[in-house]
PDB file of N, CA and C in Angstrom:
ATOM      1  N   UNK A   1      -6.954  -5.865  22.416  1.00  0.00           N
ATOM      2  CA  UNK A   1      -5.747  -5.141  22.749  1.00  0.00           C
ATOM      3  C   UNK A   1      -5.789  -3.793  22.039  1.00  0.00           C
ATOM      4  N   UNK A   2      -5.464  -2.535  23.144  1.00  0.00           N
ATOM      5  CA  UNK A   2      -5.419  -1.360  22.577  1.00  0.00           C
ATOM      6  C   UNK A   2      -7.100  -0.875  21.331  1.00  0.00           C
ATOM      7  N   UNK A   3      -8.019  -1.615  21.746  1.00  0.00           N
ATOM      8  CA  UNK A   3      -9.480  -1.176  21.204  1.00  0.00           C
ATOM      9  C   UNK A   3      -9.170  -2.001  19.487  1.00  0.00           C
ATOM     10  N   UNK A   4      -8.425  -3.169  19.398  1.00  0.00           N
ATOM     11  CA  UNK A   4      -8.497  -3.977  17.863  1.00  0.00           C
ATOM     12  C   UNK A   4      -9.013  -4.940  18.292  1.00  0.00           C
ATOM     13  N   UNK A   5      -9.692  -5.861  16.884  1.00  0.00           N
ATOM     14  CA  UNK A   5     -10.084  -7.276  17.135  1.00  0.00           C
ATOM     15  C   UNK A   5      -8.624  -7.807  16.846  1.00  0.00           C
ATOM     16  N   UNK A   6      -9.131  -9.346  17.081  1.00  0.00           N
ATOM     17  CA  UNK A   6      -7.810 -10.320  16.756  1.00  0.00           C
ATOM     18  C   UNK A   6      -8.097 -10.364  15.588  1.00  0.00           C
ATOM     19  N   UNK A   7      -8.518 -10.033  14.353  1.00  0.00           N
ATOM     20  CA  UNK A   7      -8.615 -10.292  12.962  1.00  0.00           C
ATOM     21  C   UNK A   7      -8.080  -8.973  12.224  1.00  0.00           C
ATOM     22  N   UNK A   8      -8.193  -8.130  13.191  1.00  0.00           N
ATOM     23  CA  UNK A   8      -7.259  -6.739  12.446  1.00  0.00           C
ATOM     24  C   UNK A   8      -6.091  -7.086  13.002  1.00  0.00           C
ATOM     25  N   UNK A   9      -5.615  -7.341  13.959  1.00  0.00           N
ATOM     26  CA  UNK A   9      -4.184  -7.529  14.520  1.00  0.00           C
ATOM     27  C   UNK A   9      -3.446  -8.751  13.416  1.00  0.00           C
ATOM     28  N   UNK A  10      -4.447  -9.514  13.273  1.00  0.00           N
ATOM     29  CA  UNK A  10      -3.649 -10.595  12.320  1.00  0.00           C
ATOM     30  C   UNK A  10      -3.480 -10.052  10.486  1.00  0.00           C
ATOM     31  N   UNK A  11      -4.535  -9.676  10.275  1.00  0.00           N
ATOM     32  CA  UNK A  11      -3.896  -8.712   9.102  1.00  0.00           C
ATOM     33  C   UNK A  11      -3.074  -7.882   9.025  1.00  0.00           C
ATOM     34  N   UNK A  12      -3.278  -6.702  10.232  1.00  0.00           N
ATOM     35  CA  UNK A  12      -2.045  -5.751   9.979  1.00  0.00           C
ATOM     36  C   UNK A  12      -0.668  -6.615  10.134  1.00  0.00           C
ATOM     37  N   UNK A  13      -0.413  -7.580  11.179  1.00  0.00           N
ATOM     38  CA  UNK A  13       0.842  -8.440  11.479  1.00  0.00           C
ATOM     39  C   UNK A  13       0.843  -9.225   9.917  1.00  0.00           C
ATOM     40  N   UNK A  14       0.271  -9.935   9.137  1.00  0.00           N
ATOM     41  CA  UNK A  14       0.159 -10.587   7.808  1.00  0.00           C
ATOM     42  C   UNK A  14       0.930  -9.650   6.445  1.00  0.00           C
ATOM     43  N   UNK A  15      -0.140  -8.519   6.611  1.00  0.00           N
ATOM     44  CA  UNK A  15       0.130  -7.211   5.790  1.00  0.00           C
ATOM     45  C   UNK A  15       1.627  -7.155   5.977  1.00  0.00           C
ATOM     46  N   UNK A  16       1.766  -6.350   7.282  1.00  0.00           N
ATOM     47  CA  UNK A  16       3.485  -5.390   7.358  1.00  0.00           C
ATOM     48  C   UNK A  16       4.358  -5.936   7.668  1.00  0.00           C
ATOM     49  N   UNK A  17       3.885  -7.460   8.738  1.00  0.00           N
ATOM     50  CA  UNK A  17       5.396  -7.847   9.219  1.00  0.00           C
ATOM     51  C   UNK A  17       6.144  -8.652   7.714  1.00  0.00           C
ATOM     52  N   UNK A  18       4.581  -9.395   6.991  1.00  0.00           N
ATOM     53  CA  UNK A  18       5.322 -10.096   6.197  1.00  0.00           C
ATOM     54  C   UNK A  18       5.839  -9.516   5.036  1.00  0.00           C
ATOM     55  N   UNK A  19       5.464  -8.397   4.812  1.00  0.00           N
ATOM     56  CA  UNK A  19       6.008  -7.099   3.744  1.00  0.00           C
ATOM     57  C   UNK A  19       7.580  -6.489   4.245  1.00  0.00           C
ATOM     58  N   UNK A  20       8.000  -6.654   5.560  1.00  0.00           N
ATOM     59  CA  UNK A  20       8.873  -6.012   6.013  1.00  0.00           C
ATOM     60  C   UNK A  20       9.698  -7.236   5.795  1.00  0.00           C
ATOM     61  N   UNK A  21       9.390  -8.530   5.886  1.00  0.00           N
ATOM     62  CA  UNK A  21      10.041 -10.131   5.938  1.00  0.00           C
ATOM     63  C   UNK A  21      10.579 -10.461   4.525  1.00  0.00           C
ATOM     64  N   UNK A  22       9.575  -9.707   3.752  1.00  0.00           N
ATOM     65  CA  UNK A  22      10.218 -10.078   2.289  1.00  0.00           C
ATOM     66  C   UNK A  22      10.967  -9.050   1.410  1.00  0.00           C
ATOM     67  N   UNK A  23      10.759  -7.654   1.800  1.00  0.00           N
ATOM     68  CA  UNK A  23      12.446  -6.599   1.646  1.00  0.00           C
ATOM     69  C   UNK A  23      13.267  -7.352   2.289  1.00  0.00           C
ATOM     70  N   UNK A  24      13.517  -7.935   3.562  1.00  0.00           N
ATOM     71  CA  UNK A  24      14.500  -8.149   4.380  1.00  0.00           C
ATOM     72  C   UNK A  24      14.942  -9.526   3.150  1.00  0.00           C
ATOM     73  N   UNK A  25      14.233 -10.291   2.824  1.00  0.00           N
ATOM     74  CA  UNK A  25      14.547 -11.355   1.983  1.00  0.00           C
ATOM     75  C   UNK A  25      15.128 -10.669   0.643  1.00  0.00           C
ATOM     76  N   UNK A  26      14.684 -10.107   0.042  1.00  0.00           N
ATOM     77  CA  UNK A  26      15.380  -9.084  -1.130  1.00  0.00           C
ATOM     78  C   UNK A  26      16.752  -8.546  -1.014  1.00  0.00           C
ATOM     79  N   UNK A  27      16.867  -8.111   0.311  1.00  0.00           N
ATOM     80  CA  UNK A  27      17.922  -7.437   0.809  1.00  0.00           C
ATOM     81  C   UNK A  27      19.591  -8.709   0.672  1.00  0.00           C
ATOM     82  N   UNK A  28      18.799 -10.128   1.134  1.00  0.00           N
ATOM     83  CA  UNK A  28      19.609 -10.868   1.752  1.00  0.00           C
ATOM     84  C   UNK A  28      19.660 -11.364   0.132  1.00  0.00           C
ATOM     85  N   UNK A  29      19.109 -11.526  -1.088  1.00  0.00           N
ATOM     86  CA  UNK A  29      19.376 -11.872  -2.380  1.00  0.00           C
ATOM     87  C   UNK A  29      20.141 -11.002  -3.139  1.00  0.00           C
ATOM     88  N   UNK A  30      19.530  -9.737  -2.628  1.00  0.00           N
ATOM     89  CA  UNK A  30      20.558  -8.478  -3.406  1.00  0.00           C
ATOM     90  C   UNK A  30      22.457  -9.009  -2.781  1.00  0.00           C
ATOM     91  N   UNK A  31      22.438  -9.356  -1.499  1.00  0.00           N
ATOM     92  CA  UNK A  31      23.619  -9.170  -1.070  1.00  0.00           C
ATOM     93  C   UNK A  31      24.845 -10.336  -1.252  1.00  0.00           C
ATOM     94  N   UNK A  32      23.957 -11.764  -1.550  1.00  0.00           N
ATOM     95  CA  UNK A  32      24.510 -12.612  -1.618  1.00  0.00           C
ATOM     96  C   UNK A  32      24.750 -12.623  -3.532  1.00  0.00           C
ATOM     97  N   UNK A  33      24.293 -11.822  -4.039  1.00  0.00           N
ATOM     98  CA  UNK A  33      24.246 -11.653  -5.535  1.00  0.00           C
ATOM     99  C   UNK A  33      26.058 -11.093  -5.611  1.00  0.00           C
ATOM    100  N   UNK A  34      25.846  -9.589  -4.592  1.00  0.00           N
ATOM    101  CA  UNK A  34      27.187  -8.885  -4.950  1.00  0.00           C
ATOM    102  C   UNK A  34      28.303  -9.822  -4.221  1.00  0.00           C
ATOM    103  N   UNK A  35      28.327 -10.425  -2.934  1.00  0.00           N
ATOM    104  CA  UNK A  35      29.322 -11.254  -2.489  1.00  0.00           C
ATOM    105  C   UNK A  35      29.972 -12.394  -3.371  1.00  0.00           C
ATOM    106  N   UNK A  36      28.854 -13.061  -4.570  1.00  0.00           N
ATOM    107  CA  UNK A  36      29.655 -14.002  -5.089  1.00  0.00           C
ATOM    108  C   UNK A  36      30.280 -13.221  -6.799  1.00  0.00           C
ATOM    109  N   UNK A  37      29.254 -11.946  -7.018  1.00  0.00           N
ATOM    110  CA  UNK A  37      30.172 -11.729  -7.978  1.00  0.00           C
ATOM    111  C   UNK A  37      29.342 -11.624  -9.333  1.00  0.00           C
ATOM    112  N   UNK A  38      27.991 -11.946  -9.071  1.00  0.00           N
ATOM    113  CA  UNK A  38      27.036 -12.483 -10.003  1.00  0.00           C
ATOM    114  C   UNK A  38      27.400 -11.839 -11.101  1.00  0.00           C
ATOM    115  N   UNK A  39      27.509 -10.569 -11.268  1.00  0.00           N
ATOM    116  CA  UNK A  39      27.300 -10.169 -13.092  1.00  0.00           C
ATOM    117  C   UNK A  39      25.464  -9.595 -12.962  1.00  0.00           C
ATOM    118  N   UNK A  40      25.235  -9.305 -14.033  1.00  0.00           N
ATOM    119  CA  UNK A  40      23.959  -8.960 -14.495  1.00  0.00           C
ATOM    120  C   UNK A  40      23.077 -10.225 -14.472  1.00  0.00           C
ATOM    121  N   UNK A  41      23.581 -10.772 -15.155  1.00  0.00           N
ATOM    122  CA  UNK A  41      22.632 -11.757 -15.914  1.00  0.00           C
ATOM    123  C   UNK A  41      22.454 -12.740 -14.366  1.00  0.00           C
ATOM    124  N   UNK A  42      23.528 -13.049 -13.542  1.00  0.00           N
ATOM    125  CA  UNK A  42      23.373 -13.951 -12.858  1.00  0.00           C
ATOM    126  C   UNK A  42      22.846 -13.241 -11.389  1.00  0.00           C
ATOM    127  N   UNK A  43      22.687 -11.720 -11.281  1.00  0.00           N
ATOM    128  CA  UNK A  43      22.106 -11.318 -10.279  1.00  0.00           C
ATOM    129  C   UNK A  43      20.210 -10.669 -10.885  1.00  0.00           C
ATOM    130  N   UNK A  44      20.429 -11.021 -12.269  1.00  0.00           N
ATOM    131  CA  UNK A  44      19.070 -11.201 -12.605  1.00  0.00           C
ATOM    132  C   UNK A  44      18.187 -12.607 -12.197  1.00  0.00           C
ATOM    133  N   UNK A  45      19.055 -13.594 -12.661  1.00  0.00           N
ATOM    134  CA  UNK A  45      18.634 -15.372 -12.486  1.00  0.00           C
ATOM    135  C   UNK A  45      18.650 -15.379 -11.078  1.00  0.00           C
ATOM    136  N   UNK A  46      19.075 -14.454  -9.711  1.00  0.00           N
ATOM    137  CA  UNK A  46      18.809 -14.890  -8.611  1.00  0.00           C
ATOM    138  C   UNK A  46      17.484 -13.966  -8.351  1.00  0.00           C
ATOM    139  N   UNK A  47      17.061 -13.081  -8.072  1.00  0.00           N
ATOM    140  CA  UNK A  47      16.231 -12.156  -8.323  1.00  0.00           C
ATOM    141  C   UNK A  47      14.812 -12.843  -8.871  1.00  0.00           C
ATOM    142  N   UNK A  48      14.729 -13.033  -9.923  1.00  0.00           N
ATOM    143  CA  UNK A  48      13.922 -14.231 -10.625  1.00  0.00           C
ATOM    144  C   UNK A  48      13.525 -15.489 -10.032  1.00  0.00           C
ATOM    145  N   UNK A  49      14.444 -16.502  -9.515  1.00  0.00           N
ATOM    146  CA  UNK A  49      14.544 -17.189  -9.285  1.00  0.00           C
ATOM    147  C   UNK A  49      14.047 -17.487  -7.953  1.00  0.00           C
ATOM    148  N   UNK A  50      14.931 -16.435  -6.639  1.00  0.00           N
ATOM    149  CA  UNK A  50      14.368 -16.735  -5.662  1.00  0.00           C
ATOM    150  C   UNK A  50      13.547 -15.556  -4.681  1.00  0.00           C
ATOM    151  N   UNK A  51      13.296 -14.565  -5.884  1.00  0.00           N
ATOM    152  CA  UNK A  51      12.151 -13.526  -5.354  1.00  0.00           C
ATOM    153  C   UNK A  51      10.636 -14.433  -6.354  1.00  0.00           C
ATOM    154  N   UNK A  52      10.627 -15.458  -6.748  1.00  0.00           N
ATOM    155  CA  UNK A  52       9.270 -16.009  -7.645  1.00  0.00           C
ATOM    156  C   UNK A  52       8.241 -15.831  -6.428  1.00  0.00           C
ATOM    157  N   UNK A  53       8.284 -16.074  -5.520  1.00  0.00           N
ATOM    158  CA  UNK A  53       7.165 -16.752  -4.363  1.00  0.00           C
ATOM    159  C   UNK A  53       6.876 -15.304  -3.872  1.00  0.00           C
ATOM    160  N   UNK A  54       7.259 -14.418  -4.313  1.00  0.00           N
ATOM    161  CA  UNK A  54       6.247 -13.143  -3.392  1.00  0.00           C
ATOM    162  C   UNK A  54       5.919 -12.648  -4.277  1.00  0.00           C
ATOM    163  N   UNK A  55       5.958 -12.790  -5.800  1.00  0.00           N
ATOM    164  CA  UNK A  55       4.842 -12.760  -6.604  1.00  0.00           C
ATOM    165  C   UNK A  55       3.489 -12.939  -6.367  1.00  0.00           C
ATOM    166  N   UNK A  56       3.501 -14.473  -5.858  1.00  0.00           N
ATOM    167  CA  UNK A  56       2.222 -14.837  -5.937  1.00  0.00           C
ATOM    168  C   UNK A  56       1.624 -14.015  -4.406  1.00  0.00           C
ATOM    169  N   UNK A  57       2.048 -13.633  -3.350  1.00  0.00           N
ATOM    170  CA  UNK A  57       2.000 -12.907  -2.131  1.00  0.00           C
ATOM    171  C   UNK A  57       1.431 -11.335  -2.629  1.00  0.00           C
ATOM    172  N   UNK A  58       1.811 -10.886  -3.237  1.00  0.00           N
ATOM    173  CA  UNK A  58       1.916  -9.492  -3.951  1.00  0.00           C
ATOM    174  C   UNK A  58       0.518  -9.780  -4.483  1.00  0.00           C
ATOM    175  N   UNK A  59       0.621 -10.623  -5.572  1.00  0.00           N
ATOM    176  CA  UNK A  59      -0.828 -10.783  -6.544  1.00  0.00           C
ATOM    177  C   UNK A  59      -1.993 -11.213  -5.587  1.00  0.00           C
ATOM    178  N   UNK A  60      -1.901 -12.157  -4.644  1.00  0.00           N
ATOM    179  CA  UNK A  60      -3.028 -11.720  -3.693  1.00  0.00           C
ATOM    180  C   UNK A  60      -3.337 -10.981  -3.222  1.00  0.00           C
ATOM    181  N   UNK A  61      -2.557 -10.126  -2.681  1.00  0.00           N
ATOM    182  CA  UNK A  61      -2.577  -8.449  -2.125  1.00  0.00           C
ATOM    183  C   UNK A  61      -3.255  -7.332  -2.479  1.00  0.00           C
ATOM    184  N   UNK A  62      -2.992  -7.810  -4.565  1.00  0.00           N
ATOM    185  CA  UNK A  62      -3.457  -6.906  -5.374  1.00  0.00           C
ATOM    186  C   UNK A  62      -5.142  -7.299  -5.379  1.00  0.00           C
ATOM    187  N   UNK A  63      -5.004  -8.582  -6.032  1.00  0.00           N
ATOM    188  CA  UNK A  63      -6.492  -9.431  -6.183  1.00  0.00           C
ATOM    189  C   UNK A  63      -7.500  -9.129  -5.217  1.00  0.00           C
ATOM    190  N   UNK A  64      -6.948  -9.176  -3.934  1.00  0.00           N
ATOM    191  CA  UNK A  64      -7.868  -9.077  -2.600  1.00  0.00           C
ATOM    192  C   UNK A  64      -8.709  -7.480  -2.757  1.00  0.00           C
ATOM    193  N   UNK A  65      -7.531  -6.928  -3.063  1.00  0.00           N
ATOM    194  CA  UNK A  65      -7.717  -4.949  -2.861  1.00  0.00           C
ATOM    195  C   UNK A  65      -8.683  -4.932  -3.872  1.00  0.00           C
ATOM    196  N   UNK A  66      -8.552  -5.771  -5.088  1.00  0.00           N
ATOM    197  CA  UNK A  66      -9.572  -5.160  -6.342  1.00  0.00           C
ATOM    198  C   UNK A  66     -10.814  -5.625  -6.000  1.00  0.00           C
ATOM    199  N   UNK A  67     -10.708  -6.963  -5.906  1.00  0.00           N
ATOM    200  CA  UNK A  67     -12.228  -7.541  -5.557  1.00  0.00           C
ATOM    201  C   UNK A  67     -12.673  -6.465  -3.790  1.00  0.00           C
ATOM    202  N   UNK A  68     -12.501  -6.360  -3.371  1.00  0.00           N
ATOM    203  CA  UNK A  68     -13.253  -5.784  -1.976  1.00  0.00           C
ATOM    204  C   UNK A  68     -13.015  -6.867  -0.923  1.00  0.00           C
ATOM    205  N   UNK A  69     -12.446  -7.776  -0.925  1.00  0.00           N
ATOM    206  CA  UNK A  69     -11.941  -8.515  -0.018  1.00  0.00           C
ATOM    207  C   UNK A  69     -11.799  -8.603   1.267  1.00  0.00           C
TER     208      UNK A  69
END
């Protein structure tokens, strides 16, 4: 499609959609933080808490880029 393989189409879709999937997830933690009222500390503990898993998303990202992947 449009002169790509299916292995660049699935990275770039991997790469951006799921980069665009997890602001949108940030977005929806930032918002449910200010709706209940959190405070600092408790819109830190959500943040922490349920941004942990694109850590490890991120650190592959990084890992992949350093090694030549």
């Amino acid at each position: 499609m449009f002169g790509f393989t299916e292995e660049q189409i699935s990275e770039l879709a991997l790469t951006y959609g799921l980069g665009a999937f997890i602001l949108f997830m940030l977005f929806i933690i930032w918002d449910l933080a200010r709706k209940s009222r959190a405070g600092r500390l408790g819109t830190f503990i959500l943040f922490f808490v349920l941004a942990f898993g694109i850590l490890g998303f991120v650190a592959k990202q990084i890992i992949q880029w350093m090694l030549g992947l």
